[in-house]
Structures are given as C-alpha cells and as structure tokens.
Protein backbone atom coordinates (compact mmCIF):
# COMPACT_ATOMS: atom_id res chain seq x y z
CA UNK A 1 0.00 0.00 0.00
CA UNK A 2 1.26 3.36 -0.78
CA UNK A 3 0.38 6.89 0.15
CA UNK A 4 -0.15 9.99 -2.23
CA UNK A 5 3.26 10.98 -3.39
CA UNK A 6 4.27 14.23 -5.31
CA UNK A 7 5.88 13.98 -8.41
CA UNK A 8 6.56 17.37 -10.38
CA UNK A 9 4.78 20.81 -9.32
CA UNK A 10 2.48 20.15 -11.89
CA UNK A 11 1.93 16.44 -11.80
CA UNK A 12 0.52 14.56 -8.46
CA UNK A 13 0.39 11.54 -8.31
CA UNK A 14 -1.97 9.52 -5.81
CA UNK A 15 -1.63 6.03 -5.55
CA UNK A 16 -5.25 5.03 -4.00
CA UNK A 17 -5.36 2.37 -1.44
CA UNK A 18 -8.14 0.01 -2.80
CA UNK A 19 -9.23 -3.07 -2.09
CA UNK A 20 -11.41 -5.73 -4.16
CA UNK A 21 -13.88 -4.70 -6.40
CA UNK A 22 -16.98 -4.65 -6.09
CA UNK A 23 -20.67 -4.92 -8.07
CA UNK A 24 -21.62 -1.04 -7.91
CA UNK A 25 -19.11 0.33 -5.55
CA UNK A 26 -15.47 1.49 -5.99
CA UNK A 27 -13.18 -0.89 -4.05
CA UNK A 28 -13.24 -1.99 -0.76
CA UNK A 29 -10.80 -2.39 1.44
CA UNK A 30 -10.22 -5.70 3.07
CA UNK A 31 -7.84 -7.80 4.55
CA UNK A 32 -4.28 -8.09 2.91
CA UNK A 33 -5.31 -11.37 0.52
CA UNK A 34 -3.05 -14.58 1.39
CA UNK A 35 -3.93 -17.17 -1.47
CA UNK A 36 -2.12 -16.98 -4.72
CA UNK A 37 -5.46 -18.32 -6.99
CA UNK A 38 -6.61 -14.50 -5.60
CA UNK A 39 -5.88 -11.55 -7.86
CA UNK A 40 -5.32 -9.25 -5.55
CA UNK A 41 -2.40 -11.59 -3.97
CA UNK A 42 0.99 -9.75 -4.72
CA UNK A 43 4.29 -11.51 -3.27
CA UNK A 44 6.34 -7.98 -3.73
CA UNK A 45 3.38 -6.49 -1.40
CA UNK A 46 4.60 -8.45 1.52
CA UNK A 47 7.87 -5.96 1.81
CA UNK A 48 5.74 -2.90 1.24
CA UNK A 49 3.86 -1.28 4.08
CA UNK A 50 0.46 -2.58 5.56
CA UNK A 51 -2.78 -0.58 5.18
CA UNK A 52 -2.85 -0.16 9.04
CA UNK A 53 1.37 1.32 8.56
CA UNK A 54 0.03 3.64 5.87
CA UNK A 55 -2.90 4.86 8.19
CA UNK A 56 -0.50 5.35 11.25
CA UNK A 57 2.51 6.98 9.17
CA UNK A 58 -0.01 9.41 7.40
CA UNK A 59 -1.16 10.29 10.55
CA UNK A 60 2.30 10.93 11.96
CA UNK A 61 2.98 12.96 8.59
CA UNK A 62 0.13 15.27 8.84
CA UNK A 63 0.47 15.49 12.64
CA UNK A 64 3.79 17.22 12.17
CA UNK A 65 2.74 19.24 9.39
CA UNK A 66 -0.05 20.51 10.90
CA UNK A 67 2.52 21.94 13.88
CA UNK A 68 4.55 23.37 11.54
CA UNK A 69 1.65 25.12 9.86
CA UNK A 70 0.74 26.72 12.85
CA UNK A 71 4.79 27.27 13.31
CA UNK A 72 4.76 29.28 9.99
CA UNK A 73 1.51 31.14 10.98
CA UNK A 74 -1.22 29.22 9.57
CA UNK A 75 -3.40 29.34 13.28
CA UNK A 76 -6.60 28.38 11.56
CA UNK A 77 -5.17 25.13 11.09
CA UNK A 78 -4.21 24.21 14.71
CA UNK A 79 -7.34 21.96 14.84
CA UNK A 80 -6.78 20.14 11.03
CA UNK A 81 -7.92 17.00 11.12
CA UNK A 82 -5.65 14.36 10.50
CA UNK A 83 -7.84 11.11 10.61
CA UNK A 84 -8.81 10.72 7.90
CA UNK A 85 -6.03 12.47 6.79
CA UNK A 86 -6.47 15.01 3.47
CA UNK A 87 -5.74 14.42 0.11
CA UNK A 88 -2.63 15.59 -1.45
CA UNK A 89 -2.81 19.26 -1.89
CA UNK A 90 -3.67 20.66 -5.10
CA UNK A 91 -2.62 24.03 -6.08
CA UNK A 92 -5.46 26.11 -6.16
CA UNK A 93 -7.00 26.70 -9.79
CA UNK A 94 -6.28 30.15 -11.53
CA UNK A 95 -2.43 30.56 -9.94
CA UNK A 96 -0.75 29.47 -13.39
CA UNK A 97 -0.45 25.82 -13.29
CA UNK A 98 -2.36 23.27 -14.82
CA UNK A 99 -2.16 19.92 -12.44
CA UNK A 100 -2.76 16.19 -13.18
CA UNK A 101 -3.85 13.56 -10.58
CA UNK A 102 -3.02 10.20 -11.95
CA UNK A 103 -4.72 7.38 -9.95
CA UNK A 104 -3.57 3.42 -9.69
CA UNK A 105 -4.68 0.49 -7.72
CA UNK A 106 -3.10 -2.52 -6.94
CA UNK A 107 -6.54 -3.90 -7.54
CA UNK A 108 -7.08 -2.97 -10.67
CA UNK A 109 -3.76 -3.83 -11.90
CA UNK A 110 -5.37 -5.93 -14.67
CA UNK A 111 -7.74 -3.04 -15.06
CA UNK A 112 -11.21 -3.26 -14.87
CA UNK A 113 -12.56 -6.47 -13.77
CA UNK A 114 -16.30 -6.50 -12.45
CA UNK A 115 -19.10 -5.01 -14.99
CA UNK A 116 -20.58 -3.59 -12.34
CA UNK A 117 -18.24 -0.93 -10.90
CA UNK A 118 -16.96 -0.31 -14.52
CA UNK A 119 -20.82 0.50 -15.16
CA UNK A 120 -20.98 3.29 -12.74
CA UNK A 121 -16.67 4.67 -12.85
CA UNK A 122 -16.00 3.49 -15.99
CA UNK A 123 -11.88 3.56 -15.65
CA UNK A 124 -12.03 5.76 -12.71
CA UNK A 125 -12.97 3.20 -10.12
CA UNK A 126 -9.03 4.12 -8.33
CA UNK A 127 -9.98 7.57 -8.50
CA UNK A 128 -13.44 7.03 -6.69
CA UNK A 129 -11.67 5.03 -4.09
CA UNK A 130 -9.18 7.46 -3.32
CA UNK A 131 -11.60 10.51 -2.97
CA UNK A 132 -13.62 8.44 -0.78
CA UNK A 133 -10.69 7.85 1.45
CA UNK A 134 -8.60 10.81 1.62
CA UNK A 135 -11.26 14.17 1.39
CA UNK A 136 -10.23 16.74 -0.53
CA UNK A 137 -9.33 20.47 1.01
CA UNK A 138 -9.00 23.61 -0.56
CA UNK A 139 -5.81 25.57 0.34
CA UNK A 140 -4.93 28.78 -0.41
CA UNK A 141 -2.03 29.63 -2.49
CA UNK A 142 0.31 30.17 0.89
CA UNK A 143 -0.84 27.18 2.55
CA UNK A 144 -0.11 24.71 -0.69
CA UNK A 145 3.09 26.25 -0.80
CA UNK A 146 4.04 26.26 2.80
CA UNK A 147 2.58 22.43 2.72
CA UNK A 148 4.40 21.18 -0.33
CA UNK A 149 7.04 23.81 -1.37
CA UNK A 150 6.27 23.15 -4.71
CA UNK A 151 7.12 26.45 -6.15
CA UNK A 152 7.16 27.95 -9.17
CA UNK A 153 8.00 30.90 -11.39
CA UNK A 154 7.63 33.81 -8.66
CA UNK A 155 6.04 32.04 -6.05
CA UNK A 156 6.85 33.27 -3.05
CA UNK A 157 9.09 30.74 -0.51
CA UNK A 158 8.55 32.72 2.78
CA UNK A 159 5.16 33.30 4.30
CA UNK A 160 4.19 35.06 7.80
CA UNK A 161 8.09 36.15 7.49
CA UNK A 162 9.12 32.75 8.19
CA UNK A 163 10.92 30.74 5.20
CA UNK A 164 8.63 27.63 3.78
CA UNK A 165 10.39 24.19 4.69
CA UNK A 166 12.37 22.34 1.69
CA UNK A 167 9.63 20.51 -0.09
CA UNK A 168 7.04 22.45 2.69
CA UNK A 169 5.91 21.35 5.90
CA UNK A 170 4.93 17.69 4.84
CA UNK A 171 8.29 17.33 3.20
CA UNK A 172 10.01 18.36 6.70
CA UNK A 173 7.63 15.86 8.18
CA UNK A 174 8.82 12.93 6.08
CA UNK A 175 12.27 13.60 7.39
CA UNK A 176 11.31 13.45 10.92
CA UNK A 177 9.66 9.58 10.63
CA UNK A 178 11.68 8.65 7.30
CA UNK A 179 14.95 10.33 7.87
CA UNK A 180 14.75 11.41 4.59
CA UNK A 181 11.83 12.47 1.78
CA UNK A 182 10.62 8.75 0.07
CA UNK A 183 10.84 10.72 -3.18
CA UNK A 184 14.31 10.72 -3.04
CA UNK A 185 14.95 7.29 -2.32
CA UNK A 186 13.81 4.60 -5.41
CA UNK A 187 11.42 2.37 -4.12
CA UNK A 188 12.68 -1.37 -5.43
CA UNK A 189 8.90 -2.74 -4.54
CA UNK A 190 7.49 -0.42 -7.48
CA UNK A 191 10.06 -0.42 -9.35
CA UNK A 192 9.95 -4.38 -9.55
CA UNK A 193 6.06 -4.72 -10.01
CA UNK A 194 6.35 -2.37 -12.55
CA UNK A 195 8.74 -4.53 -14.12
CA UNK A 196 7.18 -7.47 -13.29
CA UNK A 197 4.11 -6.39 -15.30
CA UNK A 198 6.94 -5.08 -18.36
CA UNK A 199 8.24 -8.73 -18.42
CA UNK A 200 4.93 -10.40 -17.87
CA UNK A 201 3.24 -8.91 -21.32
CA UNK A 202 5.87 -10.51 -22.97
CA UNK A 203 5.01 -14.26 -22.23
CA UNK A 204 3.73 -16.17 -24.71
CA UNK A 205 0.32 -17.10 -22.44
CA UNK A 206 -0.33 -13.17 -21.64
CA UNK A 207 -0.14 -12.30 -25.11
CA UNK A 208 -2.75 -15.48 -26.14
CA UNK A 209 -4.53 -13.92 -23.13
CA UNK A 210 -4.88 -10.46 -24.95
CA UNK A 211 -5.73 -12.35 -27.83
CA UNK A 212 -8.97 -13.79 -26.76
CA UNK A 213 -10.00 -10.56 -24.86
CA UNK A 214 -9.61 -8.52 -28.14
CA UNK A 215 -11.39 -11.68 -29.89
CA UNK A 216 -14.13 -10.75 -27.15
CA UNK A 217 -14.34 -7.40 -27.49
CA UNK A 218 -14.52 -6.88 -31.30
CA UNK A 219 -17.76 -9.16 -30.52
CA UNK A 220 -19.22 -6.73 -28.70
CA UNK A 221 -17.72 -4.01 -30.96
CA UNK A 222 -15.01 -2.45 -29.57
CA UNK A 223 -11.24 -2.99 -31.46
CA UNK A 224 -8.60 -2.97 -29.13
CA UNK A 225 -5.52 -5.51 -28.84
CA UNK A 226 -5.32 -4.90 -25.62
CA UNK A 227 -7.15 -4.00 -21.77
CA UNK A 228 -4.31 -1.36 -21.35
CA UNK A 229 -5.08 0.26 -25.13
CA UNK A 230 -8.96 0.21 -24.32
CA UNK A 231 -8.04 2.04 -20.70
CA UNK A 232 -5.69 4.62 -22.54
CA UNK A 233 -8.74 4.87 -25.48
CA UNK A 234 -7.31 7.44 -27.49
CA UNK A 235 -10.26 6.57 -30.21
CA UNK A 236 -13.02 7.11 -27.18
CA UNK A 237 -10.85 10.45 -25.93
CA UNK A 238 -11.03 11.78 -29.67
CA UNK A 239 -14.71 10.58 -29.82
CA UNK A 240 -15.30 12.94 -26.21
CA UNK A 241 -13.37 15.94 -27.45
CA UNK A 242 -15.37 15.96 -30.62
CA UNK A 243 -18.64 16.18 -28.45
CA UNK A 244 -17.56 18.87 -26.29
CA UNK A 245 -16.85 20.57 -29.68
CA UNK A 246 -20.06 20.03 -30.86
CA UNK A 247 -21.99 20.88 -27.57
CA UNK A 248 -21.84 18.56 -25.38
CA UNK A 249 -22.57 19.19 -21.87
CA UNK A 250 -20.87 16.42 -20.33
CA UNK A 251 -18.22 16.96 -17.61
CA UNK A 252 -14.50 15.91 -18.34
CA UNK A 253 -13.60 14.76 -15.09
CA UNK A 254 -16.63 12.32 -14.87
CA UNK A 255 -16.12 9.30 -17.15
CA UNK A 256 -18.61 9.62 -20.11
CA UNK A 257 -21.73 7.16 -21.31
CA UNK A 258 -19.25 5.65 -23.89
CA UNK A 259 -16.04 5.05 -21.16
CA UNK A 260 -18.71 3.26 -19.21
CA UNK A 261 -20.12 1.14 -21.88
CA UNK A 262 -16.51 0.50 -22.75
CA UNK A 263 -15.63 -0.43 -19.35
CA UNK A 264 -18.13 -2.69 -18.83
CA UNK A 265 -17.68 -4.67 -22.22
CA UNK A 266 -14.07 -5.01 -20.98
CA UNK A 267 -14.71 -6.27 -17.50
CA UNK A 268 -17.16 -9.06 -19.11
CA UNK A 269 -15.03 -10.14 -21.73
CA UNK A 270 -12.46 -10.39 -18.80
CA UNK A 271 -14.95 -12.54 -17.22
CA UNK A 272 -15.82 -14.80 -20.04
CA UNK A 273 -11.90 -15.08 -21.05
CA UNK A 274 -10.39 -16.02 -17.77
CA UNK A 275 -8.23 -13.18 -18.21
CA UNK A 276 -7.22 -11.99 -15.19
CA UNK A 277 -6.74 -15.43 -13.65
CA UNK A 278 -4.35 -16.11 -16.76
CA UNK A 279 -2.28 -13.04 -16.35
CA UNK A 280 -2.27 -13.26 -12.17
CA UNK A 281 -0.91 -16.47 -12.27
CA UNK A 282 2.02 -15.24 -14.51
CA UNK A 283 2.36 -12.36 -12.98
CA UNK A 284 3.17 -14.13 -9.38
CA UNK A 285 5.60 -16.70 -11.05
CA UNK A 286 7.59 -13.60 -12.24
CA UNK A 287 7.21 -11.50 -8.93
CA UNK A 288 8.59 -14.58 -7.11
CA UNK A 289 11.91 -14.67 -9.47
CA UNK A 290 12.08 -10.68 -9.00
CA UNK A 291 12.35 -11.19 -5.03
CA UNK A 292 14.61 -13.91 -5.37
CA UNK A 293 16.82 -11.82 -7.08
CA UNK A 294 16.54 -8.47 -5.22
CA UNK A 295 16.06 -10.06 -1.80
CA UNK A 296 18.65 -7.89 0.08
CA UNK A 297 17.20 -4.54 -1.72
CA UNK A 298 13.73 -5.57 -0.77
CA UNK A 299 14.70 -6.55 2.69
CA UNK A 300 16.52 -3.35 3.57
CA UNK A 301 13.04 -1.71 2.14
CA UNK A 302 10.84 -3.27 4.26
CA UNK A 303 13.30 -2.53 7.13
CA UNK A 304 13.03 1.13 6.42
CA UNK A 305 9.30 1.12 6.28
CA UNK A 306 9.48 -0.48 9.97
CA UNK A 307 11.66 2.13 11.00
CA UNK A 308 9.37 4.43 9.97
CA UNK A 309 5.82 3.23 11.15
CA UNK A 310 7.32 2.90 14.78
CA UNK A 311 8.62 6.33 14.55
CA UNK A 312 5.66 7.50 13.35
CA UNK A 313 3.83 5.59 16.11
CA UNK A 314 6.41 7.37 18.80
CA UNK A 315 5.10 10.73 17.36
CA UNK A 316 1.44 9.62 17.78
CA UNK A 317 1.74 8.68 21.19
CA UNK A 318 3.81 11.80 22.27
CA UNK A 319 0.85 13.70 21.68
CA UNK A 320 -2.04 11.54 22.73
C-alpha cells in the first residue's frame, strides 16, 4: 500500500489504497489477501507497508505538518484533522499551473474487472476510491506552498516572514519519521512490479490472453488488442473531445456514457476469457523470481518502512 506521493509541481500523483472490487461500488478495502489463486495476492506487497502502517505513518505525517503550519503562521489550522487524513494538496486553480492527478490500484492492476463498478466509474474506479478515502481540502495559495514547497515561477518561498520548509511542511515531516523524503529514495517494490508487469506482457500465455479478450471485445464491438489500449482509449478520448466541440454538456472529469459502456464490455469479456486469472498467475511466477533476485534490496526496504511506522507511532503517542 502506498500513500499519495508528489511527483513534479504540476503532476501529483496519488496512488489510491483500494481493495477488491466490487458490483456497484469502488473498491473496498479488506484484509491483505493470502492465497495466490486470488488476484489481488501480490508476493512484492509483503515488503511494502500494511494498510494499518500507511494509516498510522499518514497520521504521523500530517500530525507534524499541521505543527509546523501553525509554526509558519497558519493558526486556523491548529485543529486540522488528521484522521482521515487530506488528500494531497492541489494548487489552487487560476495561480498558473495546470495539475494532473493520476490514480492506480493494486486492484485494478489488470484493469477493470467487475461489470458492475466499470458501469458506474468506468476507468475511474481508483480515483473514486481514493476521494472516498482521503477528502479533498481547498488551500490557499500560501498554505499549498508552505505544505508542499512546490514552487514555481515567482512564487513566493517565505510566508508570515518565516521561510517555507524544503519541499514544505509535509516534506520536513517525512524527514522526521523517514529520515529522509521517500521521493528521493527509489522504491525497489514499485520499481519491480512495474517490471514485473513489463516482463509479464511478454510471455507467450499473456499475449494469447490479450488475444482472446480482443477476440471478445470486437464481438461486442469495440477494437482494441489490448485492456491497457482500451483504458488509454485514445479513439473514445477523440470521440469525447469531438462532443464537447459540438456541444456537449458532459463533464470531463466524470467518465462519459461511452467510457462506461466500454468499461463494462471489458470487465465481461475479462470474465468470459479467464483473463485476469491467466495473467495473475504469470504475474506471481515472475514477482517470485524478482524477489529472489533483489532479496537484500527488498529486505533493507521493508526494514526502512518499519523504521518508519514505529517512529511515526512514537510521534502519535507523544501527543495523545
């Protein structure tokens, strides 16, 4: 499980912390799955951090933050509240910077999977599940900056007369439970699914898997090779824009009547295909081999992560 992490001043992105999925919902969380036949069963998850770590070190992070807020001036925020703790800040709108949240969940690795939530989110079921769990604030232009020090062009990098934190108040914060900001470090669990899913698309038995999905789907009338090409759906993107051109009153940042019919043909030809089943089991085989081979790195990650959840469970109890 992973928390929101920024990436660029003008790109955030939130990794949601989602469980299975399920019929009209977005996903729910559950218990950390413990049989490989299930698909949300990830050996490089076991050296990442628990849901319950993620909960406690967010709550550590914003704990801090919210002291040094009040530090820097910020007195209306001596009574933030920190469980559940807020979304990442976004910059607020009209202050000369366009910002994209990208969302992923380790459930929907395979993308969509149950017809049902794809009916109502279309490909936005990770986005759902994140706004339900972390609620969205809106900051001023001094408060993003003093949170995140993400500054740019003539931004200003002292407020109240007191200079903003490198990387802002939550960046100081990280220091104090991680002894250094995550986003400086590479994280070798990440990095290794990621390439576990690079090396897994290139097996013979994914690619046959693709192969009867597309079969599937140009059934139903949709022509794409693949579940990540019909996600990405540059064709359904054009098809939007065009709309809008031509009138359309539908919001952008809601998925539209053809994402979710979309969606929902490619969660049931998932279904009828055995897809993700096919490309889980792979996927595991390969993930095993990865840890086998990058047992020390891994080890000394999930080390760190300790570290840091009983650090940030120190901090907690300090001020209880």
């Amino acid at each position: 499980m992973r928390t929101a992490a920024p990436l660029l001043p003008v790109l955030t992105l939130a990794l949601a912390l989602a469980g299975c999925g399920q019929p009209s919902g977005p996903p729910a969380s559950s218990a950390s799955p413990t049989s490989s036949d299930d698909p949300r069963f990830l050996p490089l998850a076991s050296y990442d951090m628990s849901e319950e770590d993620v909960r406690t070190v967010g709550r550590a992070r914003w704990t801090l933050a919210r002291e040094c807020m009040v530090r820097l001036g910020f007195e209306g925020l001596k009574n933030l509240d920190v469980d559940p703790v807020p979304a990442w800040p976004r910059r607020p709108e009209g202050t000369g910077v366009v910002q994209l949240a990208l969302h992923a969940s380790d459930d929907l690795r395979y993308g969509v999977q149950d017809p049902g939530q794809a009916a109502r989110y279309g490909y936005r079921a990770a986005r759902a599940e994140h706004e339900h769990r972390y609620p969205e604030k809106d900051w001023t232009l001094s408060e993003y900056l003093a949170l995140t020090g993400q500054f740019v062009s003539e931004d200003p990098t002292s407020v109240h007369g007191h200079r903003i934190p490198r990387r802002g108040c939550l960046g100081e914060a990280d220091r104090a439970i991680h002894g250094t900001n995550p986003q400086d470090r590479t994280d070798p669990v990440l990095s290794l699914e990621t390439k576990s899913l690079q090396q897994g698309r290139k097996v013979p038995a994914w690619k046959a898997a693709d192969r009867a999905w597309s079969a599937c789907m140009r059934e139903a009338g949709y022509r794409y090779p693949s579940p990540r090409d019909a996600e990405i759906g540059d064709d359904r993107r054009r098809q939007e824009l065009q709309d809008r051109l031509n009138g359309s009153s539908h919001d952008p940042e809601e998925p539209s009547a053809l994402e979710k019919r979309t969606a929902t043909a490619d969660a049931r030809c998932k279904q009828r295909t055995g897809y993700v089943r096919i490309v889980h089991a792979i996927d595991v085989r390969i993930q095993n081999q990865l840890i086998a081979r990058n047992r020390e790195t891994l080890e000394a990650r999930r080390r760190w992560n300790d570290r840091a959840t009983r650090t940030a469970g120190e901090i907690l109890n300090d001020r209880s």
